[in-house]
PDB file of N, CA and C in Angstrom:
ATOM      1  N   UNK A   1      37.587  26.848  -0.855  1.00  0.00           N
ATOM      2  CA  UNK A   1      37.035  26.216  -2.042  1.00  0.00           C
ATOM      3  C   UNK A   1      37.498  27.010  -3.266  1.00  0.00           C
ATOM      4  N   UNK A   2      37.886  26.330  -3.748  1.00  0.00           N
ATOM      5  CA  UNK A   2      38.082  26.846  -5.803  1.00  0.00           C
ATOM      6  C   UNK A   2      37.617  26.827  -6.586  1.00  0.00           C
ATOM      7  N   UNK A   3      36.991  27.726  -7.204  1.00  0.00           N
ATOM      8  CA  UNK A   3      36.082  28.117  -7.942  1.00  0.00           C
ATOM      9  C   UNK A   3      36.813  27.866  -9.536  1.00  0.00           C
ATOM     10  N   UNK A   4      36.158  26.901 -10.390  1.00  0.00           N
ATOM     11  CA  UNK A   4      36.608  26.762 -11.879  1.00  0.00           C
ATOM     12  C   UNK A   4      35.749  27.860 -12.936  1.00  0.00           C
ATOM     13  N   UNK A   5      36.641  28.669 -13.579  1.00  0.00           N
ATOM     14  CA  UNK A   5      35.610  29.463 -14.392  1.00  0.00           C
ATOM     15  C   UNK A   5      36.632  29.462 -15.657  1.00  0.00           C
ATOM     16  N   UNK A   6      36.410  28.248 -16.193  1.00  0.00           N
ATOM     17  CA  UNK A   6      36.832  28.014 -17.790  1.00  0.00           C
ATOM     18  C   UNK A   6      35.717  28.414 -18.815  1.00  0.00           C
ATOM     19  N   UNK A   7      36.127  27.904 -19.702  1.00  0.00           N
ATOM     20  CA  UNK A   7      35.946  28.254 -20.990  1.00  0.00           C
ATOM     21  C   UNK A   7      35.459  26.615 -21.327  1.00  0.00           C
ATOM     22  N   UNK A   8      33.756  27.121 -22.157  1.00  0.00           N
ATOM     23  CA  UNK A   8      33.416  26.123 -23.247  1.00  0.00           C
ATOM     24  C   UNK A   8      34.147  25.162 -23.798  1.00  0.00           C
ATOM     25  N   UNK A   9      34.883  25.390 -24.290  1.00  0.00           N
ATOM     26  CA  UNK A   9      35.956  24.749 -25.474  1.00  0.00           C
ATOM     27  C   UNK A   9      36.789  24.356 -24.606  1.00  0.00           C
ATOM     28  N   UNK A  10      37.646  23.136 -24.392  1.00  0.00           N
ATOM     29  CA  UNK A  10      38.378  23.013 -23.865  1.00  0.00           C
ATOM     30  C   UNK A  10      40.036  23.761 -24.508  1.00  0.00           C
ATOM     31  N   UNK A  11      39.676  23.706 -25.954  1.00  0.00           N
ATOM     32  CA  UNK A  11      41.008  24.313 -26.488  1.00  0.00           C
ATOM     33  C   UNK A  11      41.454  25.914 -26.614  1.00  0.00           C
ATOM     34  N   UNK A  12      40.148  26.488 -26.144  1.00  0.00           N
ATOM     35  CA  UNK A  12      39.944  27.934 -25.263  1.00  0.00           C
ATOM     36  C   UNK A  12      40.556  28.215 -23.804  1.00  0.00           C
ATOM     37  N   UNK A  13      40.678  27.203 -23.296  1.00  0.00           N
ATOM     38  CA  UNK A  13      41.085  27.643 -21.981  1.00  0.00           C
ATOM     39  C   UNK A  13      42.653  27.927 -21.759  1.00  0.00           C
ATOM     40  N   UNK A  14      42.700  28.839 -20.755  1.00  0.00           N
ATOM     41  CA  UNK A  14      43.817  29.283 -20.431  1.00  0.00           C
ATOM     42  C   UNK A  14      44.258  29.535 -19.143  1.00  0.00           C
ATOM     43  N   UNK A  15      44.697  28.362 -18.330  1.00  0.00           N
ATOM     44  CA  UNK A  15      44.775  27.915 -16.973  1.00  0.00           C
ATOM     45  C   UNK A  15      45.526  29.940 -16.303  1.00  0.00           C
ATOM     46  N   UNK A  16      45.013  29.700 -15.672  1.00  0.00           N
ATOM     47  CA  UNK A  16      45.890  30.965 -14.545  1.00  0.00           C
ATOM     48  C   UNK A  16      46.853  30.490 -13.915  1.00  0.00           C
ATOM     49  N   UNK A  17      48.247  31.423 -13.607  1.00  0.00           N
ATOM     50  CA  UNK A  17      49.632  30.820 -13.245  1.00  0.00           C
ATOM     51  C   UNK A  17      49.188  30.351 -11.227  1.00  0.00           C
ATOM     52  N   UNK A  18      48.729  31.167 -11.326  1.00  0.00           N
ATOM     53  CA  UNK A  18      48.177  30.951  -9.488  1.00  0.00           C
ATOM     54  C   UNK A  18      47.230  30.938  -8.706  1.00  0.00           C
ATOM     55  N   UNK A  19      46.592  29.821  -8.391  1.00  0.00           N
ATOM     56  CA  UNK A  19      45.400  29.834  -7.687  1.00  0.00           C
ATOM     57  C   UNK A  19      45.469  30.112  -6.046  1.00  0.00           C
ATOM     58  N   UNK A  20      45.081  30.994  -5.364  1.00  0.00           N
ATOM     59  CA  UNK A  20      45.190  31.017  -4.314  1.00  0.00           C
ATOM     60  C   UNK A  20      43.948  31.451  -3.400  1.00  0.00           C
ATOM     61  N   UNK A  21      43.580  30.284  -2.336  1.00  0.00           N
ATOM     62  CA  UNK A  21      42.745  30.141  -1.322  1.00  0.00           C
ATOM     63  C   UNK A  21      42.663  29.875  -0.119  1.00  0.00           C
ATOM     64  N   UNK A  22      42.454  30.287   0.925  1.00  0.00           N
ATOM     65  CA  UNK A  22      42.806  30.553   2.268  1.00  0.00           C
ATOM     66  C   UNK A  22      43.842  29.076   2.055  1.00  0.00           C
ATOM     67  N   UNK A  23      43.156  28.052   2.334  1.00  0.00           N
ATOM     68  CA  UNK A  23      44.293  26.671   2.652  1.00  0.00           C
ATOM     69  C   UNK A  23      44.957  26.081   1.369  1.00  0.00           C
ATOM     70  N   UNK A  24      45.058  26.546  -0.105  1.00  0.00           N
ATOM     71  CA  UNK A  24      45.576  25.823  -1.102  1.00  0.00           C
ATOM     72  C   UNK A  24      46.220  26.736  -2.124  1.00  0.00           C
ATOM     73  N   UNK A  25      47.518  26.639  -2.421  1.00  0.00           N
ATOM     74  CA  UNK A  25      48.259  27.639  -3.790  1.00  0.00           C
ATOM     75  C   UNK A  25      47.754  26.222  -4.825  1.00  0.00           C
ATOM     76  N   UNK A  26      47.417  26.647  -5.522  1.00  0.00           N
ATOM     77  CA  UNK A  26      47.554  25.791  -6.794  1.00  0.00           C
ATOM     78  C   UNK A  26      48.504  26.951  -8.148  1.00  0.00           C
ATOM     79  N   UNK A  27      49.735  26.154  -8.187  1.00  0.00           N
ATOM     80  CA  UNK A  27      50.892  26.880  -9.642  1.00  0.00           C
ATOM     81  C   UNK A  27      50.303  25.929 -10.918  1.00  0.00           C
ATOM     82  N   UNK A  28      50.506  26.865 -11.616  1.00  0.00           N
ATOM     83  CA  UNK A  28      50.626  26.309 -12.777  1.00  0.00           C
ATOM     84  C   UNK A  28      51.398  26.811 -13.685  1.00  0.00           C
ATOM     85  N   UNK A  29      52.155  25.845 -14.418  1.00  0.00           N
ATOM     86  CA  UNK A  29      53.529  25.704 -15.411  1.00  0.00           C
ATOM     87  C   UNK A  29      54.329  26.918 -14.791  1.00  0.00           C
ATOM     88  N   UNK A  30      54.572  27.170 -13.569  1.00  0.00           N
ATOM     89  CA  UNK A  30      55.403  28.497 -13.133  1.00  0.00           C
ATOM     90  C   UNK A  30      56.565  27.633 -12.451  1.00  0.00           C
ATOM     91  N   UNK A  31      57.845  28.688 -12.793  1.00  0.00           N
ATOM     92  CA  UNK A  31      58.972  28.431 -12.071  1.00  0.00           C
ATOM     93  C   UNK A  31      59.263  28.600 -10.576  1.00  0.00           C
ATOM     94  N   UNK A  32      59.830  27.957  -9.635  1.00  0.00           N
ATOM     95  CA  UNK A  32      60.079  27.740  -8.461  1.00  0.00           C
ATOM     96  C   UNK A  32      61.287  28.310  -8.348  1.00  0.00           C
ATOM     97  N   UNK A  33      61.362  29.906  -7.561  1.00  0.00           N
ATOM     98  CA  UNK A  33      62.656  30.164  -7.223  1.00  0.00           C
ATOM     99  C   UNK A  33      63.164  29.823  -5.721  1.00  0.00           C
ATOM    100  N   UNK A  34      64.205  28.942  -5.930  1.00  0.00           N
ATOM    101  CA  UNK A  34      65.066  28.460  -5.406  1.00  0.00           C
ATOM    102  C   UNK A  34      66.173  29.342  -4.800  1.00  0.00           C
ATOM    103  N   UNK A  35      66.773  28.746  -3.507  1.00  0.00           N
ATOM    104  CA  UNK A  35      67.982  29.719  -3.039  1.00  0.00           C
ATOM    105  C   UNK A  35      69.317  29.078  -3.647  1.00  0.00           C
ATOM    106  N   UNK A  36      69.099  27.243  -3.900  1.00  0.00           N
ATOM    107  CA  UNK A  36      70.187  26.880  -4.679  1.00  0.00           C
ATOM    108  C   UNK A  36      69.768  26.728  -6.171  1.00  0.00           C
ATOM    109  N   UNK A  37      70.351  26.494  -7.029  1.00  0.00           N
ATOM    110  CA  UNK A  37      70.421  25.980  -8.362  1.00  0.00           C
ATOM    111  C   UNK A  37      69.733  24.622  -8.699  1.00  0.00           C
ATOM    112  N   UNK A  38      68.856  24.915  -9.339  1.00  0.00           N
ATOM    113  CA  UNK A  38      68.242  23.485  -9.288  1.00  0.00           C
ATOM    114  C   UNK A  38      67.738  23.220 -10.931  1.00  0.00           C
ATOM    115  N   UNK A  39      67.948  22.694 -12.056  1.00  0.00           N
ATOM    116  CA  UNK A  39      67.794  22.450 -12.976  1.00  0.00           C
ATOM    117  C   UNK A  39      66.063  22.098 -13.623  1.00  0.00           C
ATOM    118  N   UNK A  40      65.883  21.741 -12.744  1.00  0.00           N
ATOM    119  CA  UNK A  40      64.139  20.994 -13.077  1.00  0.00           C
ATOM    120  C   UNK A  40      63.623  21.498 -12.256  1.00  0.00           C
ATOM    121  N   UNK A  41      63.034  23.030 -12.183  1.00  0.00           N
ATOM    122  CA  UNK A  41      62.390  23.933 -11.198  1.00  0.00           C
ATOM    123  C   UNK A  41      60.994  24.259 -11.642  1.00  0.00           C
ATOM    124  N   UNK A  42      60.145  23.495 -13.036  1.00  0.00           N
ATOM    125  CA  UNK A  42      59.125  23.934 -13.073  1.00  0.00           C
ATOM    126  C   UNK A  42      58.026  22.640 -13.810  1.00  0.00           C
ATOM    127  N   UNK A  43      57.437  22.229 -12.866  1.00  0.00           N
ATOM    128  CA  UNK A  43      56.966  21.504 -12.807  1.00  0.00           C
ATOM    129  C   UNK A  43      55.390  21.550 -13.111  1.00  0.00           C
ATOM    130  N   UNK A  44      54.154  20.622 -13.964  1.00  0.00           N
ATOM    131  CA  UNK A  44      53.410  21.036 -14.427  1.00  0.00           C
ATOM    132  C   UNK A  44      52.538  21.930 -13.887  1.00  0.00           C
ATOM    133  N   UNK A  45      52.367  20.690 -12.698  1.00  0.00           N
ATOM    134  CA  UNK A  45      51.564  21.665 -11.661  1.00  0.00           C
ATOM    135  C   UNK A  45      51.924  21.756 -10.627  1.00  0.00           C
ATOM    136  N   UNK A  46      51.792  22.848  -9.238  1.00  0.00           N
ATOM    137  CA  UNK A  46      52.342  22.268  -8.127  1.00  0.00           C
ATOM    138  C   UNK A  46      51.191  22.599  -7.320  1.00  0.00           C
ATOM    139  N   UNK A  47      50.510  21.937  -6.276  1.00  0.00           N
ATOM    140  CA  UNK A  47      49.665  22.027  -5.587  1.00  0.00           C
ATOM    141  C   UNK A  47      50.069  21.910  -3.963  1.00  0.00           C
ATOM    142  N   UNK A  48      50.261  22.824  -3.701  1.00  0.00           N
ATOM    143  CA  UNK A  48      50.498  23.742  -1.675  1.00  0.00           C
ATOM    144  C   UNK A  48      49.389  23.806  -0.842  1.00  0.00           C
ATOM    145  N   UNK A  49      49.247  22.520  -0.102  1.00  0.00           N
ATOM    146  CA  UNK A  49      48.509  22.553   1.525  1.00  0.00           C
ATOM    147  C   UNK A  49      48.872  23.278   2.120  1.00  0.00           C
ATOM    148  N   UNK A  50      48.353  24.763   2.282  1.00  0.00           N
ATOM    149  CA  UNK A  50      49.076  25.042   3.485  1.00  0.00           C
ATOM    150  C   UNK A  50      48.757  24.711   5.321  1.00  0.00           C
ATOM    151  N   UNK A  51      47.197  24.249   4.789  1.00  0.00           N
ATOM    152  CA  UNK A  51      46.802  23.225   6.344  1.00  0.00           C
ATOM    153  C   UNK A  51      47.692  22.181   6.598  1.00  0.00           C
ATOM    154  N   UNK A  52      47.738  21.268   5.739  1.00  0.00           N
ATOM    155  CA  UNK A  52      48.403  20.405   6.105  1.00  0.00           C
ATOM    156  C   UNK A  52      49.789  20.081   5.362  1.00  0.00           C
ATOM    157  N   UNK A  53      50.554  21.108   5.365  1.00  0.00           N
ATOM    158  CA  UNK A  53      51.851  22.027   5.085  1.00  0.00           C
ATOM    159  C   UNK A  53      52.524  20.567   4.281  1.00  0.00           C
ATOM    160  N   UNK A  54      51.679  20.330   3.143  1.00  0.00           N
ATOM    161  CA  UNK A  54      52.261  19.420   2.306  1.00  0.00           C
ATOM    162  C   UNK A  54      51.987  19.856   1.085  1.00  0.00           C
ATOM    163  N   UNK A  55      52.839  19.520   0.355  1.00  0.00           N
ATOM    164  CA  UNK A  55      53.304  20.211  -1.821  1.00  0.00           C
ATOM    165  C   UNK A  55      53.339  18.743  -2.164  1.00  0.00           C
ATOM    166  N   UNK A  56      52.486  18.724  -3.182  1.00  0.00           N
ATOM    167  CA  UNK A  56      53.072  17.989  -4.599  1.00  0.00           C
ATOM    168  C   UNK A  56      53.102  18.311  -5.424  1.00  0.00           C
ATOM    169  N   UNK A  57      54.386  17.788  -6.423  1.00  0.00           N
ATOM    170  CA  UNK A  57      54.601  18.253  -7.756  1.00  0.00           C
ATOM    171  C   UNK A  57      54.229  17.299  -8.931  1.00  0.00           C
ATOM    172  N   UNK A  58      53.392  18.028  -9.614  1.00  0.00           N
ATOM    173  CA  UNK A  58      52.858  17.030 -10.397  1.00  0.00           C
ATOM    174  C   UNK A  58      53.361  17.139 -11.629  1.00  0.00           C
ATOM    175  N   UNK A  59      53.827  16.020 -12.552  1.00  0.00           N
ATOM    176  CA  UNK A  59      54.312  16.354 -13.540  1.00  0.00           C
ATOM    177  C   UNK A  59      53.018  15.490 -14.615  1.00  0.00           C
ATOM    178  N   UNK A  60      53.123  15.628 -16.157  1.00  0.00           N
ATOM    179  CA  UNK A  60      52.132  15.294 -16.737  1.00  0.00           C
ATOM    180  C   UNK A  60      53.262  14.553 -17.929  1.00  0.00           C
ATOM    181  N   UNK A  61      53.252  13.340 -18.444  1.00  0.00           N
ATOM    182  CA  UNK A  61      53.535  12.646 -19.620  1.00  0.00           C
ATOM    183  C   UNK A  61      52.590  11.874 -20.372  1.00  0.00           C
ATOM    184  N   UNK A  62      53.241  11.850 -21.448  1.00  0.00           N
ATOM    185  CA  UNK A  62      52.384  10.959 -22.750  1.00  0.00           C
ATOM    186  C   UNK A  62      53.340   9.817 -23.566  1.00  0.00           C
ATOM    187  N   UNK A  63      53.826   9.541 -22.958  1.00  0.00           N
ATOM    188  CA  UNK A  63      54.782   8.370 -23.558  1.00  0.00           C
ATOM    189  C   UNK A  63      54.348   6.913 -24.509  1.00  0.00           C
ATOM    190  N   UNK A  64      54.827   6.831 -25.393  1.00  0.00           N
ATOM    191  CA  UNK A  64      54.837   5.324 -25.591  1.00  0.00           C
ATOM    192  C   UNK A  64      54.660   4.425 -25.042  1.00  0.00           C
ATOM    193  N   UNK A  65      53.485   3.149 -25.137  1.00  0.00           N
ATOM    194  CA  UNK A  65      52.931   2.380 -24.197  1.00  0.00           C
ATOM    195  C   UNK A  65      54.222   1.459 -23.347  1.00  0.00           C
ATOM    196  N   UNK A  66      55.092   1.714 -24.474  1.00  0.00           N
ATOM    197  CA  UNK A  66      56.201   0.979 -23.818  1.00  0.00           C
ATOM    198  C   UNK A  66      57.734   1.442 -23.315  1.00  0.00           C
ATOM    199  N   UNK A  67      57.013   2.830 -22.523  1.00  0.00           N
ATOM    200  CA  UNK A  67      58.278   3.506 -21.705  1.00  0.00           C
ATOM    201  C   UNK A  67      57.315   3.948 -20.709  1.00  0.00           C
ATOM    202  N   UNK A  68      56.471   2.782 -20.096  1.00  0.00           N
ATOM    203  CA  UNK A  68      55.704   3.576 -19.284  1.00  0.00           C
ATOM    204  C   UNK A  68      56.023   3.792 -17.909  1.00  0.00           C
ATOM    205  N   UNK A  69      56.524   2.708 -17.805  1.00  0.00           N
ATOM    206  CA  UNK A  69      57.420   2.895 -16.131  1.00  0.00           C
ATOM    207  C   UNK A  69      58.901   3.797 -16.097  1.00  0.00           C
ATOM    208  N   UNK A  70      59.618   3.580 -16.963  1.00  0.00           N
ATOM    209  CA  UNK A  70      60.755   4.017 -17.608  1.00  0.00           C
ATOM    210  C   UNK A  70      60.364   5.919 -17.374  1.00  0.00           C
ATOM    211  N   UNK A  71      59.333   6.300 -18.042  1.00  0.00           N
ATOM    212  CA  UNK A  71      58.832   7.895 -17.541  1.00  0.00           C
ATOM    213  C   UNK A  71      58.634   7.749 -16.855  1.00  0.00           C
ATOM    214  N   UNK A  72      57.918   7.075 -15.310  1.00  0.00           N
ATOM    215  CA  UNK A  72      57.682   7.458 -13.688  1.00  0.00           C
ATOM    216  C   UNK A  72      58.666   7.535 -13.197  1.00  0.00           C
ATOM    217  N   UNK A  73      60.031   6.616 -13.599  1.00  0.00           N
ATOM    218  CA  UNK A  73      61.321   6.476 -12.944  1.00  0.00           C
ATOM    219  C   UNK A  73      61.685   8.005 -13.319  1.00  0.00           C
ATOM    220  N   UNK A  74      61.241   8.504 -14.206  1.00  0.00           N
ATOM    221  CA  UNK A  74      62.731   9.863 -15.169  1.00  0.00           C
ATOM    222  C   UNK A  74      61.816  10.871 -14.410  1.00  0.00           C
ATOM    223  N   UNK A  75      60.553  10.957 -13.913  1.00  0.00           N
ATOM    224  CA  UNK A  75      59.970  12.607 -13.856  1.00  0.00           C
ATOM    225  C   UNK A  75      60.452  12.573 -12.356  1.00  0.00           C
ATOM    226  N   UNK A  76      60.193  11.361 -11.326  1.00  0.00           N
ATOM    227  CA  UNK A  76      60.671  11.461 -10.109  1.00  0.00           C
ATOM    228  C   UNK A  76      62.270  11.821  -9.852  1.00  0.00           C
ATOM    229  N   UNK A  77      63.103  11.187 -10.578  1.00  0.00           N
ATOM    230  CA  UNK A  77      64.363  11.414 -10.428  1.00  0.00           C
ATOM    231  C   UNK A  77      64.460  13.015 -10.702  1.00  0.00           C
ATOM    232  N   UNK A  78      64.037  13.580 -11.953  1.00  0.00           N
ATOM    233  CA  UNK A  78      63.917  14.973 -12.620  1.00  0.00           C
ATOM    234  C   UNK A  78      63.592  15.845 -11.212  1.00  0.00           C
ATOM    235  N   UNK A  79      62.719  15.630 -10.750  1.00  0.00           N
ATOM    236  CA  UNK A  79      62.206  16.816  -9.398  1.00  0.00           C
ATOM    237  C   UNK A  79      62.872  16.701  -8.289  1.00  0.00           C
ATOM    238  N   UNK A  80      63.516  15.380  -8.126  1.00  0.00           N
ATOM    239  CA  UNK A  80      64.352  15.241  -6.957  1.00  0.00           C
ATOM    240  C   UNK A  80      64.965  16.082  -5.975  1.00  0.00           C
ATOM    241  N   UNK A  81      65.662  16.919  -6.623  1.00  0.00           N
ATOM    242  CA  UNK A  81      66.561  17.867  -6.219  1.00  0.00           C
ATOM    243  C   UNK A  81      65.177  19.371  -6.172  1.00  0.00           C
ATOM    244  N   UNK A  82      64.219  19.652  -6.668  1.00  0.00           N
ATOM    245  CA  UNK A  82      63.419  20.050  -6.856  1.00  0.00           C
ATOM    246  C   UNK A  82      62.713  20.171  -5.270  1.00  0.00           C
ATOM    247  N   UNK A  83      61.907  19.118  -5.100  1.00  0.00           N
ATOM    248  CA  UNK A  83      61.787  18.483  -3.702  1.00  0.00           C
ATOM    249  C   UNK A  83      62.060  18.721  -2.522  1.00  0.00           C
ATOM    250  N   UNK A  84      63.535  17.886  -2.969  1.00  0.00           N
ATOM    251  CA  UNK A  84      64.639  18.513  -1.464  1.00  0.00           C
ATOM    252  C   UNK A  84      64.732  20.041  -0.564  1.00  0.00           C
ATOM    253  N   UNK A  85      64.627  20.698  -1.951  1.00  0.00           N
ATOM    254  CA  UNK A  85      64.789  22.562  -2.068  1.00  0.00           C
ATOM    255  C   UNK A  85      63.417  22.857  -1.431  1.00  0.00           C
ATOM    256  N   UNK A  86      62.445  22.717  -1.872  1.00  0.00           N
ATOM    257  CA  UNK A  86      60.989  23.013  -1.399  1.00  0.00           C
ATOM    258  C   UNK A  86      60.616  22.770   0.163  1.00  0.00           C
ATOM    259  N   UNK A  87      60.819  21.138   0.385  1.00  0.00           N
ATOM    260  CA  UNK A  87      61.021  21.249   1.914  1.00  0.00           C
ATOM    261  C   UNK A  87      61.749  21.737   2.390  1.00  0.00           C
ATOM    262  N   UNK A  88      62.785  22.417   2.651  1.00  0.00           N
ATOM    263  CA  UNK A  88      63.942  23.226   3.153  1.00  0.00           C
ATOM    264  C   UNK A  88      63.244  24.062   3.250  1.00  0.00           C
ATOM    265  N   UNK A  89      62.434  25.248   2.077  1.00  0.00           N
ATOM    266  CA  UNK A  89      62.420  26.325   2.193  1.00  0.00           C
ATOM    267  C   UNK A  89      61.495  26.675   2.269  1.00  0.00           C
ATOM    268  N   UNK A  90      60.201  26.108   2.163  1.00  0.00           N
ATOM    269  CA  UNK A  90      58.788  26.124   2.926  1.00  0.00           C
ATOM    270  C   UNK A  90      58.662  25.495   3.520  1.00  0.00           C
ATOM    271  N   UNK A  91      58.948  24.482   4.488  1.00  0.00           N
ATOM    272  CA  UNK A  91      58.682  23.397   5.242  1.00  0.00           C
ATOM    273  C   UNK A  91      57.665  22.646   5.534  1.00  0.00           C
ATOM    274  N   UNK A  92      57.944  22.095   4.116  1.00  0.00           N
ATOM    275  CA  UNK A  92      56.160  21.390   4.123  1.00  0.00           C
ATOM    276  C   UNK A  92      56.871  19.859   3.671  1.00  0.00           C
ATOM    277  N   UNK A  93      56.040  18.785   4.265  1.00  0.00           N
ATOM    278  CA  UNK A  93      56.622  17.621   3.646  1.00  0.00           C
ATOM    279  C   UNK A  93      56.386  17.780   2.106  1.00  0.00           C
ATOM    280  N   UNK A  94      57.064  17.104   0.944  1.00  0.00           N
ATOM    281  CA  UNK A  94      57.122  17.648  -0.558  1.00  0.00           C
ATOM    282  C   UNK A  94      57.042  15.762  -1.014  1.00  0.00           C
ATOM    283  N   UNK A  95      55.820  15.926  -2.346  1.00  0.00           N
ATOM    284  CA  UNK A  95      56.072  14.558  -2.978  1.00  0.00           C
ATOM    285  C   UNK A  95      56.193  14.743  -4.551  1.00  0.00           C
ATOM    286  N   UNK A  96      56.781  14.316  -4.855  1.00  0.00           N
ATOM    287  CA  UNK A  96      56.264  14.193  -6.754  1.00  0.00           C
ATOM    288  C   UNK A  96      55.259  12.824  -6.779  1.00  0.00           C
ATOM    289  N   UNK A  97      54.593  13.617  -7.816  1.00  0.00           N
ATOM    290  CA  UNK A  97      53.527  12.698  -8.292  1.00  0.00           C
ATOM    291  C   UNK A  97      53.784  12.620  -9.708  1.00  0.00           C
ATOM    292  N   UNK A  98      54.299  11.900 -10.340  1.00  0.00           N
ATOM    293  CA  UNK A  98      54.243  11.438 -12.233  1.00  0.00           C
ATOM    294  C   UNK A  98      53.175  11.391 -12.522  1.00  0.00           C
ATOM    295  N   UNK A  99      52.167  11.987 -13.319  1.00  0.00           N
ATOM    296  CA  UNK A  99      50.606  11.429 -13.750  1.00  0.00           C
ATOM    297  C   UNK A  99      51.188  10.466 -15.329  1.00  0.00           C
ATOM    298  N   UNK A 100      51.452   9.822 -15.519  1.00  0.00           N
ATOM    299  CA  UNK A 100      51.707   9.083 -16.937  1.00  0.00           C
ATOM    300  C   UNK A 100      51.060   7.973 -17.470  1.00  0.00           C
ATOM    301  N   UNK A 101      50.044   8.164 -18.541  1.00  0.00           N
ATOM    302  CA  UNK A 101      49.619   8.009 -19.777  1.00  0.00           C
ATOM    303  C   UNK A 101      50.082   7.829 -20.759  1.00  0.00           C
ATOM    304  N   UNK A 102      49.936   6.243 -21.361  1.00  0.00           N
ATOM    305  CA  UNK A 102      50.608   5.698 -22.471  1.00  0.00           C
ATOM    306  C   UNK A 102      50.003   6.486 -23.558  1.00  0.00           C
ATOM    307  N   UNK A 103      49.985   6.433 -24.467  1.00  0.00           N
ATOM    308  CA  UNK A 103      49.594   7.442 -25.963  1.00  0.00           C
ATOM    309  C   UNK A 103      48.232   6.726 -26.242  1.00  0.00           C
ATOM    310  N   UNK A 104      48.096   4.920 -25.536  1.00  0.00           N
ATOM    311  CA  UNK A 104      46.511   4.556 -25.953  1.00  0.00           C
ATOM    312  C   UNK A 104      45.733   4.732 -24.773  1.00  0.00           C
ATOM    313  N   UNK A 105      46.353   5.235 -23.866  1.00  0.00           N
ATOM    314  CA  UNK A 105      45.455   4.784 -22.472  1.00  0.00           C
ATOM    315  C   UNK A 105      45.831   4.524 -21.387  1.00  0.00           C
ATOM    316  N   UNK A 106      46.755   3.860 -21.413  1.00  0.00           N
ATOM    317  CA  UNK A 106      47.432   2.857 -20.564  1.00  0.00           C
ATOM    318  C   UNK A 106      47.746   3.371 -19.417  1.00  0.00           C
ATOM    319  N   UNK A 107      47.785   2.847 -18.742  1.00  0.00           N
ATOM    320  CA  UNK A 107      48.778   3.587 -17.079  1.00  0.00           C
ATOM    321  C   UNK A 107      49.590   2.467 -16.795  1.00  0.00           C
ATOM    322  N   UNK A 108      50.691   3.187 -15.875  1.00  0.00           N
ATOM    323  CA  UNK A 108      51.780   1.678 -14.871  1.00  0.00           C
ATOM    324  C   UNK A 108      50.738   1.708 -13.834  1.00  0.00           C
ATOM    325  N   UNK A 109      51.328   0.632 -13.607  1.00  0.00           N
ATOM    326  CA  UNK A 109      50.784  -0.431 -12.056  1.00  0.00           C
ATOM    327  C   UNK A 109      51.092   1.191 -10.863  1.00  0.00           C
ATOM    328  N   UNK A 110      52.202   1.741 -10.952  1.00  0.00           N
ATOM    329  CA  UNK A 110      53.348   2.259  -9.764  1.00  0.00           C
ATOM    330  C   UNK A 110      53.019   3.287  -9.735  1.00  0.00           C
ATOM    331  N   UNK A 111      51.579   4.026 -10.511  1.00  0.00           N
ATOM    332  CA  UNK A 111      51.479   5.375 -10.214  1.00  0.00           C
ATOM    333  C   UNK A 111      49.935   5.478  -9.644  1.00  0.00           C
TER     334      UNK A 111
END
């Protein structure tokens, strides 16, 4: 279990780079070193099952109501190679997750 110990204010808080608990890493905004080269290695958040030896990478957008699918297509493609590297080298099945939010609200259908 993970214990949240923020701050009042939400504009006070200051996430920690690594959460770690017997079954869950939770990263935050930290880079992923890689054995190959991988361009899009840091992803908002990344959250590590290690019970059930599965990662997702979560990315976070705010786009224009009308690039809203258009950003789920670009953050998945973006981690792709990201992904690939992660299962290889922890061997955990690996997903991206896009969280994307139009600027009023909005969400796609596809996320």
């Amino acid at each position: 279990k993970v214990q949240y110990r923020g701050q009042r204010k939400w504009y006070q808080h200051k996430p920690e780079p690594v959460i770690d608990s017997h079954d869950i890493t939770l990263l935050w905004d930290t880079q992923v070193q890689t054995d190959r080269t991988v361009i899009a290695n840091k992803p908002d958040i990344i959250l590590k099952n290690k019970k059930q030896k599965h990662c997702l990478l979560i990315d976070v957008a705010i786009p224009s109501d009308y690039n809203l699918i258009q950003k789920v297509a670009e953050k998945k493609l973006k981690y792709k190679d990201l992904q690939i590297e992660i299962q290889r080298m922890w061997s955990m099945k690996t997903s991206v997750v896009p969280i994307v939010i139009g600027a009023t609200g909005l969400t796609p259908k596809s996320t």
